[in-house]
Protein backbone atom coordinates (compact mmCIF):
# COMPACT_ATOMS: atom_id res chain seq x y z
CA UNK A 1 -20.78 53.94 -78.38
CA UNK A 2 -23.70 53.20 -80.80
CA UNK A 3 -23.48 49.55 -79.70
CA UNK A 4 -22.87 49.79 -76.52
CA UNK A 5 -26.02 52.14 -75.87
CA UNK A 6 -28.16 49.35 -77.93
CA UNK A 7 -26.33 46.39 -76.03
CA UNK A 8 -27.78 48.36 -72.63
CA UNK A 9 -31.14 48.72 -74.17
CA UNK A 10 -31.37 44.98 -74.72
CA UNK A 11 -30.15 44.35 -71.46
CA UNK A 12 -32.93 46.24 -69.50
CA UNK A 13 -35.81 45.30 -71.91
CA UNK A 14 -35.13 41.65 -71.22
CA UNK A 15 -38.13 40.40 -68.97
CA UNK A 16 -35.42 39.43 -66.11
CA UNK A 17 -34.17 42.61 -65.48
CA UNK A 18 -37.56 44.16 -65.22
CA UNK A 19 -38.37 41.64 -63.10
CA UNK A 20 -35.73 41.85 -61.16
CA UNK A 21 -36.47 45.61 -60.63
CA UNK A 22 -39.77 44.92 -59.41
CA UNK A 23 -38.32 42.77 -56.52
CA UNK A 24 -36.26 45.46 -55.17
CA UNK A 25 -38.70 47.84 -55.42
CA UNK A 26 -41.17 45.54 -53.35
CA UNK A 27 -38.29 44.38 -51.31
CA UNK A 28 -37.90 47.96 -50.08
CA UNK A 29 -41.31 49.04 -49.45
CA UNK A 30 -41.15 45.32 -47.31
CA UNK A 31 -37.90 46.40 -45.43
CA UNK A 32 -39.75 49.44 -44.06
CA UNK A 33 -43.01 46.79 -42.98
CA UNK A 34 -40.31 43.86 -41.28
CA UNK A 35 -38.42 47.03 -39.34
CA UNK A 36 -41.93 48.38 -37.81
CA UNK A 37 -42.51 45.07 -37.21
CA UNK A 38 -38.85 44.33 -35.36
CA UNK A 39 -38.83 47.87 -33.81
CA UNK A 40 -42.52 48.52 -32.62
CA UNK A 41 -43.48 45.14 -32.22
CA UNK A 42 -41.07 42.23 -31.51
CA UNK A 43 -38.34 43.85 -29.77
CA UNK A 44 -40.54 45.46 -27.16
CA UNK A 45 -42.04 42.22 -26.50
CA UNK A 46 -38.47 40.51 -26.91
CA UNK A 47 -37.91 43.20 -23.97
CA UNK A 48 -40.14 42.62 -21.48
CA UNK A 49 -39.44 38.30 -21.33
CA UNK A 50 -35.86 39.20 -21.29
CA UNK A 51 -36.99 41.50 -17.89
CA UNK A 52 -37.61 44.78 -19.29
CA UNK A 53 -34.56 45.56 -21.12
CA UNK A 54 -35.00 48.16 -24.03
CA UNK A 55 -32.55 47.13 -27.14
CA UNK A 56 -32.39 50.39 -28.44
CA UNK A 57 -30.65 51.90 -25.20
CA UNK A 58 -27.84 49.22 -25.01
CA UNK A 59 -24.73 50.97 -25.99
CA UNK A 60 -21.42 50.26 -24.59
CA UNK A 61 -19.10 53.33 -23.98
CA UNK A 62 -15.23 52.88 -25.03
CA UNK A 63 -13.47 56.01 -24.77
CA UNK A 64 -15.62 58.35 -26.91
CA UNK A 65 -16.55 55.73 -28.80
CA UNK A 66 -20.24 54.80 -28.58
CA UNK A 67 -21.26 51.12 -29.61
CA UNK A 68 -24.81 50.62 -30.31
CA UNK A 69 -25.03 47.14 -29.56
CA UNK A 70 -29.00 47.46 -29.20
CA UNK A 71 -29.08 48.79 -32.96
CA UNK A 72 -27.39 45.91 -33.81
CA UNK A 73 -29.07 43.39 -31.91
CA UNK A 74 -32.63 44.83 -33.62
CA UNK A 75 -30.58 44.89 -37.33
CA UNK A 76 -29.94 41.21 -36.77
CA UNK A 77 -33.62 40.28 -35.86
CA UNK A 78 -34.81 42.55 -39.02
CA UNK A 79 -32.22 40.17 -41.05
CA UNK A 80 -33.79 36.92 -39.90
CA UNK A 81 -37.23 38.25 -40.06
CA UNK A 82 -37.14 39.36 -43.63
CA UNK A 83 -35.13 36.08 -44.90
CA UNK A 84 -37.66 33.82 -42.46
CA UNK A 85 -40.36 35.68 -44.30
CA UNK A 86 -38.86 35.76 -47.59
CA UNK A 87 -38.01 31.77 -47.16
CA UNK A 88 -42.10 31.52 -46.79
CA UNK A 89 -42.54 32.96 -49.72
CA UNK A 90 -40.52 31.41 -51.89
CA UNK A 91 -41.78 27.97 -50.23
CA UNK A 92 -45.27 29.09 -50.97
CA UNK A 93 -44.69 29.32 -54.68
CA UNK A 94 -42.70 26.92 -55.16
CA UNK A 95 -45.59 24.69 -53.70
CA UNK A 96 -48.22 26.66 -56.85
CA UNK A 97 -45.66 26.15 -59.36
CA UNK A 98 -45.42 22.20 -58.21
CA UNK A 99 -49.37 21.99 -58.11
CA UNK A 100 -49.66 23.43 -61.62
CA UNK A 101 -46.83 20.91 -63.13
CA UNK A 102 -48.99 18.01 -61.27
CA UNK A 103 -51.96 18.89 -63.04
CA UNK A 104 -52.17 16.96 -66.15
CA UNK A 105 -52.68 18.76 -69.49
CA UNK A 106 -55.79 17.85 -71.13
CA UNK A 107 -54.72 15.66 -73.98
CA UNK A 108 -55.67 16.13 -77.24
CA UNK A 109 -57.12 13.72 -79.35
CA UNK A 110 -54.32 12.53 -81.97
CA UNK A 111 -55.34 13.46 -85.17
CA UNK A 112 -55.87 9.72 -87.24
CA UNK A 113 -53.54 8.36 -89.33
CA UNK A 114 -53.68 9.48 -93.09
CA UNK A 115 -55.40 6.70 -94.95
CA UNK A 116 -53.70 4.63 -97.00
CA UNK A 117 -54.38 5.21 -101.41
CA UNK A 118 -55.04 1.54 -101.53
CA UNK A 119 -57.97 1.49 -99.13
CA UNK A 120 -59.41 4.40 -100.46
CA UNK A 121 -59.12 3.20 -103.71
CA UNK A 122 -60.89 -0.16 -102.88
CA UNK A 123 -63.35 1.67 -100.84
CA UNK A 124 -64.23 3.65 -103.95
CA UNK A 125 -64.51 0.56 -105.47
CA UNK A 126 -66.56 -1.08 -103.08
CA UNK A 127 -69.17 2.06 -103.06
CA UNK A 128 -69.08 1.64 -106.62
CA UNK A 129 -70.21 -1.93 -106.84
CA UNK A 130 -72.96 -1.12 -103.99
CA UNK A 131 -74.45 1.38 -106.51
């Protein structure tokens, strides 16, 4: 049990899973934003080109069954909302991360080549004889 419990700690310190935590976190406080958005913004408008027709009230009776088709019709434009947005996103970043590979590194100078003994030996001997 001992290991396990220290396998699990590993698991969630790793910078992935943290990272991946953040993501959902912001990915929910973003669902809330896209379904204002659908709700109070789009599908109204999406209502009155179509000639007025509220989403929310379509529902088809079967029985005593009620379908919400209008619930489903705004889930579906939440859905391709959030991935059109999300697809954006990831484009835009992927378009940083490209710019930053393109830039080159500034390149060090390379540090000279040891000199050989025998040159410095006969420029020893040279300064010698100048003396």
């Amino acid at each position: 049990m001992k290991k396990f419990i220290e396998e699990f700690k590993a698991f969630i310190a790793k910078g992935n899973v943290m990272t991946m935590a953040v993501g959902i976190i912001i990915g929910g406080a973003f669902t809330s934003i896209v379904n204002s958005l659908v709700n109070d913004v789009i599908t109204p408008f999406l209502g009155i080109i179509i000639g007025g027709i509220d989403f929310s009230g379509i529902i088809i009776q079967i029985g005593e069954a009620q379908l919400l088709v209008g619930s489903f019709i705004q889930a579906i434009i939440t859905f391709l909302l959030t991935a059109l947005v999300i697809f954006w996103l990831v484009k835009f970043f992927n378009k940083l991360t490209e710019k930053k590979k393109e830039e080159p590194a500034p390149e060090a100078e390379p540090a000279p080549a040891p000199t050989p003994e025998d040159i410095e030996l006969l420029r020893e001997i040279r300064d010698l004889l100048k003396k």
